[in-house]
Protein backbone atom coordinates (compact mmCIF):
# COMPACT_ATOMS: atom_id res chain seq x y z
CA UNK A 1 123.48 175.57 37.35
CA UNK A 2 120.13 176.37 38.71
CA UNK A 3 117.01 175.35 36.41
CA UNK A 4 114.63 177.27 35.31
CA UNK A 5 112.19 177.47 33.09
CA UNK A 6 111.65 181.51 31.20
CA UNK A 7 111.04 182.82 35.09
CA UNK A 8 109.38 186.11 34.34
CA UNK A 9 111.79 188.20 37.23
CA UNK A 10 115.53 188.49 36.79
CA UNK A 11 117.25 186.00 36.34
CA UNK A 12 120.06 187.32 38.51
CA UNK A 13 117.49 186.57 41.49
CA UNK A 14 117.41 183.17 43.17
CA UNK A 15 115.04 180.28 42.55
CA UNK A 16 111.90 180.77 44.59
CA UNK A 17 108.26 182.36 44.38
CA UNK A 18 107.46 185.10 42.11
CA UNK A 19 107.62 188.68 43.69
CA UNK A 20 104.37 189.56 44.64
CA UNK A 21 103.51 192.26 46.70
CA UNK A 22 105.86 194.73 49.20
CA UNK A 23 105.56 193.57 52.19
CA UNK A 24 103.14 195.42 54.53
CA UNK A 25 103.11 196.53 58.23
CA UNK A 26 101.03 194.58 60.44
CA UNK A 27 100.05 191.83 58.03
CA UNK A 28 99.67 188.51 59.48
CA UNK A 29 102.13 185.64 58.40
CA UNK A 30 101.59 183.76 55.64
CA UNK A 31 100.31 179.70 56.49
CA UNK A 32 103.82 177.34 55.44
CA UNK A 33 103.09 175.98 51.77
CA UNK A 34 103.10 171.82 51.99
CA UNK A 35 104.86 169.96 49.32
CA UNK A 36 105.27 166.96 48.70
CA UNK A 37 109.28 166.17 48.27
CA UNK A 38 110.66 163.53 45.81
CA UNK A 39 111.20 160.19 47.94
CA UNK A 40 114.10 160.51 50.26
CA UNK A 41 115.05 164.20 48.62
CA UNK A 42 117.49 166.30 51.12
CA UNK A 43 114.39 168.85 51.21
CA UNK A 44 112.43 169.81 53.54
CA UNK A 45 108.87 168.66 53.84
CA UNK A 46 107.32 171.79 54.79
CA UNK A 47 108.46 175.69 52.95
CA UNK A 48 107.48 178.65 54.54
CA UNK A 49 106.87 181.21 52.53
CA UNK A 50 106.98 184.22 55.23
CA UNK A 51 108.28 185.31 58.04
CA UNK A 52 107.39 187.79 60.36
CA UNK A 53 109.57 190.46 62.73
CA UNK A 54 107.11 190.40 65.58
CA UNK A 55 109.21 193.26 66.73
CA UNK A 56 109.12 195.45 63.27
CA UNK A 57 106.05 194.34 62.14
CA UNK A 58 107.19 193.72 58.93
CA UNK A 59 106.65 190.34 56.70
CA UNK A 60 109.11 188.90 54.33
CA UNK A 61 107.84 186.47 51.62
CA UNK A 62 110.18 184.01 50.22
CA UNK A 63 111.22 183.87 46.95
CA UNK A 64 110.80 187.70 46.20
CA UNK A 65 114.47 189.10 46.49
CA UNK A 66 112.14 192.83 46.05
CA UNK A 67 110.16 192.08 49.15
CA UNK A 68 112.74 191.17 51.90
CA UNK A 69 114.91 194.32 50.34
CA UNK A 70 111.99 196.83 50.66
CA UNK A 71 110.97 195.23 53.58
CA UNK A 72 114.61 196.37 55.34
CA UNK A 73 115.79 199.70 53.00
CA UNK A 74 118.06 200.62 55.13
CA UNK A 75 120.57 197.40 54.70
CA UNK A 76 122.89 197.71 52.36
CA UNK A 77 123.41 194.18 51.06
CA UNK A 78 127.36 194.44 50.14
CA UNK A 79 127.92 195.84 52.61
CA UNK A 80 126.28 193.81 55.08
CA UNK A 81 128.28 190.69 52.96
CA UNK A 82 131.61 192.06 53.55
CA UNK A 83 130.84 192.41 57.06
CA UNK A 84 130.02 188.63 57.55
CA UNK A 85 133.51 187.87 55.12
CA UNK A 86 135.20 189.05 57.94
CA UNK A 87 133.77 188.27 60.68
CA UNK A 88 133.42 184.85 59.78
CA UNK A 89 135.93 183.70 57.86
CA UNK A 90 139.50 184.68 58.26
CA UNK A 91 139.17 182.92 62.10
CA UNK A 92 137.85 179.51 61.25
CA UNK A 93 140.46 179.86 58.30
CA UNK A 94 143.02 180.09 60.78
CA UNK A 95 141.51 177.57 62.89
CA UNK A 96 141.42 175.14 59.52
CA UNK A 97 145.01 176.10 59.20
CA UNK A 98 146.00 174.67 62.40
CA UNK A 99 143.85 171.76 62.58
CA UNK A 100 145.76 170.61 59.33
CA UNK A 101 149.15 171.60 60.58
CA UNK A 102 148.81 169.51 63.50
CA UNK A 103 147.69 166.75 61.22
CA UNK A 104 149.96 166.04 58.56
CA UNK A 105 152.90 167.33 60.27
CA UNK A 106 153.91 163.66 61.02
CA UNK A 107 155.17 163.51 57.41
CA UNK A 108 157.39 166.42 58.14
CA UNK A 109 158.54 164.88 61.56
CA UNK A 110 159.67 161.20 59.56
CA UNK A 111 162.51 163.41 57.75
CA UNK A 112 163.64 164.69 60.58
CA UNK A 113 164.98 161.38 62.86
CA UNK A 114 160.91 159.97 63.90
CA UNK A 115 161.51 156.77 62.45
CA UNK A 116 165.26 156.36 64.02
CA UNK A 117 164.36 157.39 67.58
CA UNK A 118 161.29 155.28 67.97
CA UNK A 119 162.39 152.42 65.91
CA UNK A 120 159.94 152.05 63.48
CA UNK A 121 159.69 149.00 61.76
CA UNK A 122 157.85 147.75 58.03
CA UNK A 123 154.43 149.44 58.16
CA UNK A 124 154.71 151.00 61.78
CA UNK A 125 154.65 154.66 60.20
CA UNK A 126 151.83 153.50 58.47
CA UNK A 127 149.70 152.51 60.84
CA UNK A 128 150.55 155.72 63.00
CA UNK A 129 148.86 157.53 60.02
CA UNK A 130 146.05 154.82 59.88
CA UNK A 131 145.36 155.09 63.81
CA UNK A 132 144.03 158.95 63.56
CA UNK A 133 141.42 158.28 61.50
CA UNK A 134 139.66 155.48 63.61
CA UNK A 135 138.72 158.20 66.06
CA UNK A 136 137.99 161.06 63.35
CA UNK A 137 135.72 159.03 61.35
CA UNK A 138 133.66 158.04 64.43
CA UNK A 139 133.81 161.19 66.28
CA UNK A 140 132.85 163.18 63.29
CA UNK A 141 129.07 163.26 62.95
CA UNK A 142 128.60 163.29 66.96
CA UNK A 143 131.11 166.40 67.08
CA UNK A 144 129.07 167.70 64.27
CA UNK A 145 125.74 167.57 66.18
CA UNK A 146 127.50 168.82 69.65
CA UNK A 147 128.33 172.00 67.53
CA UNK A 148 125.00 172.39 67.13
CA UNK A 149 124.04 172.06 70.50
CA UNK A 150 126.84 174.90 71.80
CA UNK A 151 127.57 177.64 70.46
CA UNK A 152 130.11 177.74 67.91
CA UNK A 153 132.93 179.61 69.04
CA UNK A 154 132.55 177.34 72.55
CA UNK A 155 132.84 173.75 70.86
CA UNK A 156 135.12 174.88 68.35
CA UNK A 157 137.32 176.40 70.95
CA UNK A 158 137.10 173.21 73.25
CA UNK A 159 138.53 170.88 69.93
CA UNK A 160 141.41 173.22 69.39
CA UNK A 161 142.68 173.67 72.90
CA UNK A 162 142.73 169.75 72.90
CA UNK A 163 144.28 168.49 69.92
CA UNK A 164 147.27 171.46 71.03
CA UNK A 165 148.15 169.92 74.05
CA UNK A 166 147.74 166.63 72.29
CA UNK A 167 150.34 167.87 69.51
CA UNK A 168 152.83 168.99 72.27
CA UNK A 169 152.60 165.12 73.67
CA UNK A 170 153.79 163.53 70.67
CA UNK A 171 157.15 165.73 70.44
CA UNK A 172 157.23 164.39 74.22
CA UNK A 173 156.70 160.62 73.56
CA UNK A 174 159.04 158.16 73.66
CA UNK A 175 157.63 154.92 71.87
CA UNK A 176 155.79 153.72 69.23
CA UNK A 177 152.81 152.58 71.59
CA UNK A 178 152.69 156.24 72.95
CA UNK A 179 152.90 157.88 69.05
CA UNK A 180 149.96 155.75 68.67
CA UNK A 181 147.42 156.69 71.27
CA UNK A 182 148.50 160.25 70.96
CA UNK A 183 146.78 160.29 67.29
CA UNK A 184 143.90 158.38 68.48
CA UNK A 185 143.46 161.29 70.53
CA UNK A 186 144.30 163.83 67.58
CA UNK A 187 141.37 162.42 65.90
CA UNK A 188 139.33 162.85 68.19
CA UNK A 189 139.58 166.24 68.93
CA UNK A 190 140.00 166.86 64.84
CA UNK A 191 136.84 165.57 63.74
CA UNK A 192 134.82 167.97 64.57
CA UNK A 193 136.80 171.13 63.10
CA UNK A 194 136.28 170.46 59.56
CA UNK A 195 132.62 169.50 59.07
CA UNK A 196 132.07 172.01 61.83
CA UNK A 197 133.24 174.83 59.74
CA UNK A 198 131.55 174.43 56.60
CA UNK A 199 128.39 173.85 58.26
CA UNK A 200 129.05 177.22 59.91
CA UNK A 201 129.86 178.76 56.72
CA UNK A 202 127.17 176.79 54.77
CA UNK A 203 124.30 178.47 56.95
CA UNK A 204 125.64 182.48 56.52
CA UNK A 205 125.98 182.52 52.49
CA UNK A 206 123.27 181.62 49.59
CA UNK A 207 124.67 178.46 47.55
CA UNK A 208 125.51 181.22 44.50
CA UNK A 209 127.92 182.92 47.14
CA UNK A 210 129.15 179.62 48.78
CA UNK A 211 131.78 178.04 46.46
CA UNK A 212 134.24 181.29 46.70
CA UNK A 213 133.94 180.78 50.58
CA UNK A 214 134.42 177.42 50.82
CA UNK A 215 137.15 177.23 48.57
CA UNK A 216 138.79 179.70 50.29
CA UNK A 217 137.76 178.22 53.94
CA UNK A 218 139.53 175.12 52.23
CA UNK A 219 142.99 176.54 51.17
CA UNK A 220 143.92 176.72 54.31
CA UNK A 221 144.75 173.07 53.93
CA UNK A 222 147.29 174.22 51.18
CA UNK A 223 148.83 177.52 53.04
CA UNK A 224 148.86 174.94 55.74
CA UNK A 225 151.05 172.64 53.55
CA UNK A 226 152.90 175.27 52.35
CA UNK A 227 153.18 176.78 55.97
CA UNK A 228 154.76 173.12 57.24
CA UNK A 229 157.21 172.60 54.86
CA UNK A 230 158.24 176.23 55.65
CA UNK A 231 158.22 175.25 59.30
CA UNK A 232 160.09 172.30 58.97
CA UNK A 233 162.81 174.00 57.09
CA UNK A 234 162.92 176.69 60.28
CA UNK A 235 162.31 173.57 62.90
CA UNK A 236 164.73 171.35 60.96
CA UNK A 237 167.70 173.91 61.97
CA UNK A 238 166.84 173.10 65.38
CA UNK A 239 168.04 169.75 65.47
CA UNK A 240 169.77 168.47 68.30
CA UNK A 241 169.13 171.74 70.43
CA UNK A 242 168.40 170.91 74.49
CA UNK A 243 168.37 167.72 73.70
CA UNK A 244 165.54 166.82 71.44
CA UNK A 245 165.61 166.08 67.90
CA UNK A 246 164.43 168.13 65.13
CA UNK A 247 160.77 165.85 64.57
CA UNK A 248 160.70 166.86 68.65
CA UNK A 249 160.63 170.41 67.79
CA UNK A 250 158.15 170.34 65.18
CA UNK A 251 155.41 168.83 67.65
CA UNK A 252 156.35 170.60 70.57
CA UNK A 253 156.42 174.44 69.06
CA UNK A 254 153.33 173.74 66.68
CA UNK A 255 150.81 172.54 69.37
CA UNK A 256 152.25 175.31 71.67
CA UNK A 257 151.21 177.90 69.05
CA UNK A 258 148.10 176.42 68.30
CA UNK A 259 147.44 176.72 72.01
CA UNK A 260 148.44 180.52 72.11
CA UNK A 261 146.23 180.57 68.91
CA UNK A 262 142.78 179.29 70.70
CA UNK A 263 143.23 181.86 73.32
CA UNK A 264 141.96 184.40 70.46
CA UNK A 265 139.39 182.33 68.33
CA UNK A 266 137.28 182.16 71.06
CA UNK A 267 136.60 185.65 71.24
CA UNK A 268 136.75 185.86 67.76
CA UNK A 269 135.18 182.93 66.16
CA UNK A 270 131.75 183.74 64.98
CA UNK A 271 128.34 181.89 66.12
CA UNK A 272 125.62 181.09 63.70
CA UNK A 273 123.44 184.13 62.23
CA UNK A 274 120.59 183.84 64.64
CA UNK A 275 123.02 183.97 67.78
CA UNK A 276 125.80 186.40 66.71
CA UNK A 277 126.66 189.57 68.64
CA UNK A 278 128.18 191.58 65.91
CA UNK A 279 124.93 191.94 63.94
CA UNK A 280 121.85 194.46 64.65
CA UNK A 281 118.47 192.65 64.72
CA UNK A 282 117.73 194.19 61.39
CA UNK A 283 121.03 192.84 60.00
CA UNK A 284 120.12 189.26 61.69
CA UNK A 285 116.36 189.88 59.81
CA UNK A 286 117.95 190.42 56.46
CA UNK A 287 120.40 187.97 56.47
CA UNK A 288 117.93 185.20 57.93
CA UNK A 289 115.32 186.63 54.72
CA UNK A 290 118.07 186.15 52.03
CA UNK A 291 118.57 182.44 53.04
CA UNK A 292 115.35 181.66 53.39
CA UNK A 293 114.93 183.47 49.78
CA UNK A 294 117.56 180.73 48.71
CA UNK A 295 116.27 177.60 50.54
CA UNK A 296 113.83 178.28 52.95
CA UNK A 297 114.04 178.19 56.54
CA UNK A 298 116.88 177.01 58.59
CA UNK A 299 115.42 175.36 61.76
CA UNK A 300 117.81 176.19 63.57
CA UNK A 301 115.34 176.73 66.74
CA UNK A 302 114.23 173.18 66.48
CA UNK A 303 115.29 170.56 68.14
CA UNK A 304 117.25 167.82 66.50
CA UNK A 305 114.69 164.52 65.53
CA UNK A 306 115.70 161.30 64.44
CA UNK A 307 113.74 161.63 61.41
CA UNK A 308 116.02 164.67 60.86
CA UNK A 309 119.47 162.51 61.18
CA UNK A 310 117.69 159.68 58.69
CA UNK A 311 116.37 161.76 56.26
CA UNK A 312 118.77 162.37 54.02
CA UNK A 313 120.20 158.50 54.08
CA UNK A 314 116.59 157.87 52.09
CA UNK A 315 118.32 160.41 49.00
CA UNK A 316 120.63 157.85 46.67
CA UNK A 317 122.05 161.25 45.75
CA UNK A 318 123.63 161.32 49.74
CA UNK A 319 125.93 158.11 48.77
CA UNK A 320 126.97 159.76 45.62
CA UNK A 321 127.90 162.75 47.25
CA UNK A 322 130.04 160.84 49.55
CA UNK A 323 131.95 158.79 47.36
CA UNK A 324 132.51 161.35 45.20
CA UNK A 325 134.39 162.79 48.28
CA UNK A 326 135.38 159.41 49.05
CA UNK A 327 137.23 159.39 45.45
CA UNK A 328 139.09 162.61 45.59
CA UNK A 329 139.98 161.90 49.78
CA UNK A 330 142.34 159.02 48.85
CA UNK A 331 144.69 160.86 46.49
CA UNK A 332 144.49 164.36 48.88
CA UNK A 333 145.63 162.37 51.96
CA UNK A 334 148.32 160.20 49.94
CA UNK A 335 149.63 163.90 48.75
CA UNK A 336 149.72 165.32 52.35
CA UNK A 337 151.02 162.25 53.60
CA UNK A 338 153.26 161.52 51.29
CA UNK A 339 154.71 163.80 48.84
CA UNK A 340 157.80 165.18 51.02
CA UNK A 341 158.84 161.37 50.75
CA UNK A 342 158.47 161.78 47.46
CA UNK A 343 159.97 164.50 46.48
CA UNK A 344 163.09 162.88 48.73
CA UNK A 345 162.94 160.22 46.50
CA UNK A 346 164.05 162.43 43.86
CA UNK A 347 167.47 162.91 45.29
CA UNK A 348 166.95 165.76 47.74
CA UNK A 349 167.90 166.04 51.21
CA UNK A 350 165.63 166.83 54.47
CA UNK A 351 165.95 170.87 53.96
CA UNK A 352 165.59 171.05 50.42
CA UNK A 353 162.60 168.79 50.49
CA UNK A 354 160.59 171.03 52.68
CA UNK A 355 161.22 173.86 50.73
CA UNK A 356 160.34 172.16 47.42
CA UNK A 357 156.84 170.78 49.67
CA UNK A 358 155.70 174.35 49.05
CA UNK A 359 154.58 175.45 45.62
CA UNK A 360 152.65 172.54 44.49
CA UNK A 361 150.43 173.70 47.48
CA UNK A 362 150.65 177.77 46.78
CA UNK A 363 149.87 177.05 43.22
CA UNK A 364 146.67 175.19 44.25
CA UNK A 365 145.56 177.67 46.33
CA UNK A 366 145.94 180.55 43.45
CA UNK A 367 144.33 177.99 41.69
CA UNK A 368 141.32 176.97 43.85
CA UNK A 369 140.27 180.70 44.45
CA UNK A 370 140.38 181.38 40.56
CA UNK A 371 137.92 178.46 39.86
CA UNK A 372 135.96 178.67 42.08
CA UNK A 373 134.88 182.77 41.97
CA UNK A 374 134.09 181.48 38.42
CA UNK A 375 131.69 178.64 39.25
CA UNK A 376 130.07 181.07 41.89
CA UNK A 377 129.70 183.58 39.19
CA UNK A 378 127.79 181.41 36.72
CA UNK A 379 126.46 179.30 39.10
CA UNK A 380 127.91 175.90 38.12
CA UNK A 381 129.68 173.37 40.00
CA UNK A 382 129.96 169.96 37.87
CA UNK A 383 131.95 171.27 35.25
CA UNK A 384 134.31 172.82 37.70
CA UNK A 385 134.25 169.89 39.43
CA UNK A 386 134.86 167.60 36.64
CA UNK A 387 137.36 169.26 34.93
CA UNK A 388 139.58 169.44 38.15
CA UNK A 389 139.52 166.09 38.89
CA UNK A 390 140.40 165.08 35.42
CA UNK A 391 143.56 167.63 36.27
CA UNK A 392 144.48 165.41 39.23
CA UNK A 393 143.69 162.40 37.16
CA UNK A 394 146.69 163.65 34.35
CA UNK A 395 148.94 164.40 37.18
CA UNK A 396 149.13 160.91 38.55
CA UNK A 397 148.96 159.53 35.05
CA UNK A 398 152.40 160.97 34.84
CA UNK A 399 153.92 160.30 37.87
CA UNK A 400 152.95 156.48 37.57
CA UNK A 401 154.10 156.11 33.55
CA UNK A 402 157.13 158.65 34.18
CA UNK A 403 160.13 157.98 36.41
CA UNK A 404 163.36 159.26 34.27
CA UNK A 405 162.70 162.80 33.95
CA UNK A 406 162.30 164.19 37.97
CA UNK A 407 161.35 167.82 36.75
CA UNK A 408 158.26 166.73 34.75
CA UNK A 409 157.66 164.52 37.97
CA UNK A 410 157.93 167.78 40.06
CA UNK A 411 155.18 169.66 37.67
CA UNK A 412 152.65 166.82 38.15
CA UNK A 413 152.78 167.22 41.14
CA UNK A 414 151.40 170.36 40.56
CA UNK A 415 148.64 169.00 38.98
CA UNK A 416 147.88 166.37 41.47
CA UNK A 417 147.82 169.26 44.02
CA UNK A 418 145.94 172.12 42.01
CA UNK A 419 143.07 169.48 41.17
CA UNK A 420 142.23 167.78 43.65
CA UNK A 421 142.34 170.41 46.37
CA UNK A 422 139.81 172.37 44.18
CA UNK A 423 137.70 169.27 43.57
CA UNK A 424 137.15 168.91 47.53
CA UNK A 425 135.61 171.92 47.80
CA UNK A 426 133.70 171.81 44.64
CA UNK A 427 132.69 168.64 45.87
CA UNK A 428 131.57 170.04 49.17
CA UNK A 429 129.96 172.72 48.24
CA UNK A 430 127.75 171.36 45.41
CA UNK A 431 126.37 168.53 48.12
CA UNK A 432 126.28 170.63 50.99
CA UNK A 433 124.49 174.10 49.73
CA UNK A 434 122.12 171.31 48.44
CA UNK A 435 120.62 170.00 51.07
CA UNK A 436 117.85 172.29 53.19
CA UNK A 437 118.17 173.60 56.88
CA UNK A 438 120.26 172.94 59.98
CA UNK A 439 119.79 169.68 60.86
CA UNK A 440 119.65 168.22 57.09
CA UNK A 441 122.88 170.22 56.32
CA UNK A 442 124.85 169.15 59.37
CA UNK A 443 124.04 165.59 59.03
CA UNK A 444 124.63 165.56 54.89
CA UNK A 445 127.37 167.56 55.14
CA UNK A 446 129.00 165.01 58.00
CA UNK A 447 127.70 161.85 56.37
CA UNK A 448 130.02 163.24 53.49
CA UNK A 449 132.94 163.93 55.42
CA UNK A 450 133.05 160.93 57.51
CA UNK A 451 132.62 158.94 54.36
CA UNK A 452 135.38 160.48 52.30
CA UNK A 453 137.93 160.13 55.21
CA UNK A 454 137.35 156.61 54.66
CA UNK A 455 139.51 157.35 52.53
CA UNK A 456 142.55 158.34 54.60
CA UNK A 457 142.74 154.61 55.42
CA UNK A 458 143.55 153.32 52.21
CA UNK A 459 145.65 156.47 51.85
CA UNK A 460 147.50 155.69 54.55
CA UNK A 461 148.83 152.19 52.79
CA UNK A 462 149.32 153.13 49.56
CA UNK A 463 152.85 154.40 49.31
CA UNK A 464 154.80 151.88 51.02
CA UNK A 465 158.58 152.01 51.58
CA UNK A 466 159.34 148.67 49.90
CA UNK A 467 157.37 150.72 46.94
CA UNK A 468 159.89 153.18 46.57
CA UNK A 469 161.41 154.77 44.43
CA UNK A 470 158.43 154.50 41.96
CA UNK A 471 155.20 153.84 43.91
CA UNK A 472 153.67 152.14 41.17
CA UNK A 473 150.71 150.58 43.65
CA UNK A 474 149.94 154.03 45.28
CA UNK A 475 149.69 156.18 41.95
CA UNK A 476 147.39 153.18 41.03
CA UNK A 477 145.08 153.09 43.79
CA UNK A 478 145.47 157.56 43.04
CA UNK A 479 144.29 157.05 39.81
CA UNK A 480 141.32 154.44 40.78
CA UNK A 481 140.13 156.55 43.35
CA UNK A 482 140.12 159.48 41.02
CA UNK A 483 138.05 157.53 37.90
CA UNK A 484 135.62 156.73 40.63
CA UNK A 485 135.11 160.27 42.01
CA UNK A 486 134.56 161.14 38.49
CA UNK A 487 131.72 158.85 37.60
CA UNK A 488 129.95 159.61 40.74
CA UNK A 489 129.88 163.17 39.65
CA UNK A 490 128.79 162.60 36.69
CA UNK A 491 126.46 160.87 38.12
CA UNK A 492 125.26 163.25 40.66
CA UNK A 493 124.90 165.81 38.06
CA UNK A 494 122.30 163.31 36.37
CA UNK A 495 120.35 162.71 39.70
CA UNK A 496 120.68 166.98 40.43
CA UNK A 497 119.38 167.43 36.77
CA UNK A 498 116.43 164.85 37.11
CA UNK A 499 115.35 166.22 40.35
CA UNK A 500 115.24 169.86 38.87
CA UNK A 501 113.23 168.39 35.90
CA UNK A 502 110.65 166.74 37.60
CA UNK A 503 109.89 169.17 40.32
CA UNK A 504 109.26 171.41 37.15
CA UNK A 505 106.99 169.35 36.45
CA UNK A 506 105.30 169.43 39.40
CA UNK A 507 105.18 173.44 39.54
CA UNK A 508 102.08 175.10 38.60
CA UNK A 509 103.65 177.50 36.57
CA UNK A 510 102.95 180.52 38.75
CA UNK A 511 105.04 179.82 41.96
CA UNK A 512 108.40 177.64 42.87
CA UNK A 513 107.48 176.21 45.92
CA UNK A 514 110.92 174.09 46.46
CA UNK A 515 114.39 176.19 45.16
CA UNK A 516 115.98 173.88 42.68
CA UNK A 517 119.24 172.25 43.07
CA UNK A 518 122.47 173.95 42.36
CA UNK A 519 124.05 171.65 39.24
C-alpha cells in the first residue's frame, strides 16, 4: 500500500505535493525540484513539479490531483479511462493470446504423433522446449528498447508477422534438427511481445489502476491455454487429412491465423500516450498530468543513456524483483508445458486430455481478475501476491504427496493454475509501476522478464518421461521454486517498506517530492 503519513488532502488522491494553487494562464513553469534518491533507487534523480501546454497556456503542478483537473474541466476522467481500456487493451490482449498459442502449442502437438514422426529420442522433446528460450532471453531487453525506438503498433506488428510464418514452418518440418532452429527463431521473434506490452500498458495507467490491467493483459496466457486445448480437440479430428498428421495441423492453421490476425493489430494496436492518434491534445495533456501526478515525468522525449539502462541494476530491490519472477516462472512454464502430459498420465486419451487442459486455466482467469480489482482497489500488492503463491505452493504439495486419488490430483491442478498465474502479474505489476519513467520502466520491467524466463530452462527438464507417472523431481523443483518466490517477496515488501520510511524521513513535512512505492 502506499505510505503516508496523516496527508492533509484526500486520501483517495495519489502520493505527491500538496494542492496548492489552480493553475493560472500564462504562468511560467515551475524550475524541476532536485532530490537526492536513495543509492541505486529505480527513481528518478530529477521531479518536475509542472508542466506547461505552450499551446493552452495552462500549467499543471504535480502532485495536486485539483490542479491538473481544473486546469482541463472539460475532461471527463472516466470517461477518458474507458476510452484508453479500449483502445489499448483488448488488441495487445489478442496479440498476448497468440504469442502464447504459438508457444506452448508444442505440448499440444506431442499428443498428437510429434514424437513418432520425428523420432524423438530420451530428452529430445526437452531440449526442443529448452532451445526457444536461448533466443527469448537474449533478444528480450534489445526488443524491449527497439519498441521504444518505433512506434508501437510498427515493432509489435513486425514480431507477430514473424513468429506466424515461423509457426507455419514447424507443421512443415521434417526433422528434429529443423524443429529445433524453427524455435530458436520463435524466440526470437517472441521476446519482445511480452515485456513490450506491459511496458505499453505500464506508461497509460497510474500504479492504483495498473494491477486490474495487467492481470487482465495477462489472462490471455490462460484463455490462450484454454483456447489450445480447445484447438487441439478441433485440430486433433483432423488427423491424417491431405496427408499430414494431426501435430501438422495444429502448427500450420495456428500461425496462418496469427498471420490473418497481424493484418488488423497494426491498425489497431495503440502507440504510447504522447504519439497516439485517437486522443485530442487536451486528452494527451490530461492523461500525461495524471501520470506525472503519480510518478512524475515519463521521458519519453529523451533519448535512451547508458546511465539510464544501469540505473536500476544499482537498486538490490531490481534482483528481488526478478527472482521473485524467477520463482513463480519455473512452475508456470512446467504447467504450460506439461500438464496435458499430465493429465494423460491419469488414464485419458489425446481428445479427452485437451478438453480436461481447459478449466484449470478458465478458473484462473475468473480468478486473476477477482484478485486483482481487489488489490487495485485498496492499493496493495504483497498480500495478494503472497497469498497466491502460497495457493500454488498447496497445489503442488498435493500433487507430489498424492498419487491414488486422480480427482483430488485434477483440483490441484486448479490451484497450481489459479495461483501462480495471478502471482505473475502481481509480481509484475508491483515491480514495474515501481520504477519511474520510460527508460527506467522498460529496462526494470525487461531485466525482470528476461530473468524469470530463466526459468523456462529448468522448466523445461523437470518433468521427464522416465519420471512418469508421478513426477516426483518436477513437483520438487515446483515447490522450490515457489518457497523461493515467496521469500523474495517478502523480502521486497521489507526493502518497498524501508524505502517509503526513510524518504519520510527525508520530507519536510509540507511537500512529497518523490511518490512513494506501491507495497
Amino acid at each position: 500500500m502506499v505510505a503516508r503519513e496523516n496527508p492533509p488532502w484526500p486520501p483517495s488522491l495519489s502520493c505527491g505535493s500538496l494542492p496548492s494553487r489552480l493553475p493560472k494562464l500564462a504562468q511560467p513553469m515551475a524550475a524541476p525540484v532536485s532530490v537526492k534518491p536513495e543509492r541505486g533507487s529505480l527513481e528518478s534523480t530529477s521531479v518536475p513539479t509542472a508542466s506547461m501546454d505552450e499551446k493552452a497556456g495552462y500549467e499543471v503542478e504535480r502532485g495536486s490531483t485539483r490542479a491538473y483537473k481544473a486546469a482541463l474541466p472539460n475532461i471527463d476522467e472516466k470517461a477518458l479511462m474507458r476510452k484508453i481500456d479500449f483502445k489499448v487493451l483488448p488488441f495487445i490482449f489478442i496479440l498476448n493470446l497468440f504469442t502464447f498459442l504459438d508457444r506452448v502449442n508444442i505440448s499440444n502437438a506431442a499428443l498428437f504423433g510429434l514424437k513418432d514422426d520425428l523420432n524423438l529420442k530420451g530428452t529430445e522433446f526437452n531440449n526442443i522446449i529448452l532451445i526457444y528460450f536461448v533466443t527469448y532471453i537474449t533478444s528480450e531487453m534489445p526488443s524491449t528498447l527497439l519498441l521504444k525506438h518505433f512506434k508501437p503498433h510498427v515493432w509489435l506488428t513486425i514480431c507477430i508477422c514473424g513468429f506466424g510464418f515461423v509457426t507455419i514452418m514447424e507443421g512443415l518440418t521434417q526433422s528434429y534438427a529443423g524443429l529445433l532452429v524453427a524455435r530458436l527463431f520463435l524466440g526470437f521473434f517472441e521476446a519482445g511481445i511480452f515485456p513490450g506490452c506491459l511496458y505499453l500498458i505500464s506508461m497509460w495507467y497510474r500504479r492504483t489502476e495498473a494491477s486490474t490491467r495487467f492481470t487482465f493483459f495477462f489472462n490471455s496466457n490462460n484463455l490462450a491455454g484454454s483456447f489450445a486445448g480447445l484447438l487441439g480437440y478441433a485440430i486433433g479430428h483432423m488427423d491424417g487429412m491431405r496427408g499430414y498428421r494431426g501435430w501438422r495441423w495444429i502448427f500450420i492453421l495456428e500461425g496462418t491465423l496469427t498471420l490473418v490476425v497481424a493484418f488488423g493489430l497494426f491498425f489497431l494496436i495503440s502507440d504510447f500516450p504522447e504519439e497516439s492518434n485517437w486522443l485530442t491534445e487536451e486528452e494527451k495533456e490530461f492523461v500525461k498530468a495524471r501520470l506525472e501526478d503519480d510518478v512524475g515525468r515519463s521521458g519519453r522525449e529523451e533519448k535512451l543513456k547508458l546511465e539510464d539502462i544501469l540505473r536500476p541494476f544499482k537498486d538490490y530491490k531490481c534482483y528481488l524483483g526478478a527472482l521473485l519472477y524467477f520463482g513463480l516462472l519455473v512452475p508456470a512454464f512446467s504447467f504450460a508445458y506439461f500438464s496435458p502430459t499430465i493429465i494423460q498420465s491419469y488414464g485419458h486419451s489425446a481428445i479427452t486430455t485437451q478438453l480436461l487442459n481447459i478449466p484449470p486455466y478458465f478458473g484462473a482467469f475468473v480468478y486473476g481478475m477477482i484478485v486483482s480489482a481487489i488489490s487495485d482497489r485498496i492499493g496493495q500488492r504483497f498480500l495478494f501476491c503472497l497469498f497466491s503463491a502460497c495457493l500454488a505452493l498447496a497445489g503442488f504439495v498435493i500433487l507430489y504427496v498424492v498419487h491414488d486419488n486422480t480427482h483430488l490430483e485434477y483440483a490441484a491442478l486448479f490451484l497450481v493454475a489459479s495461483g501462480t498465474y495471478t502471482a505473475m502479474p502481481m509480481a509484475l505489476c508491483w515491480f514495474g509501476m515501481n520504477a519511474r519513467g520510460h527508460a527506467q520502466r522498460a529496462v526494470a520491467l525487461t531485466f525482470q522478464i528476461g530473468t524469470g524466463n530463466c526459468g523456462g530452462i529448468l522448466a523445461a527438464y523437470s518433468f521427464l518421461a522416465k519420471d512418469a507417472p508421478k513426477y516426483l523431481p518436477g513437483y520438487s523443483i515446483c515447490i522450490s521454486t515457489t518457497c523461493l518466490a515467496i521469500v523474495s517477496a517478502c523480502l521486497y515488501y521489507v526493502g518497498v517498506s524501508r524505502a517509503n520510511s526513510k524518504q519520510k524521513a527525508e520530507d519536510d513535512g509540507t511537500e512529497v517530492k518523490v511518490a512513494y512505492y506501491i507495497s
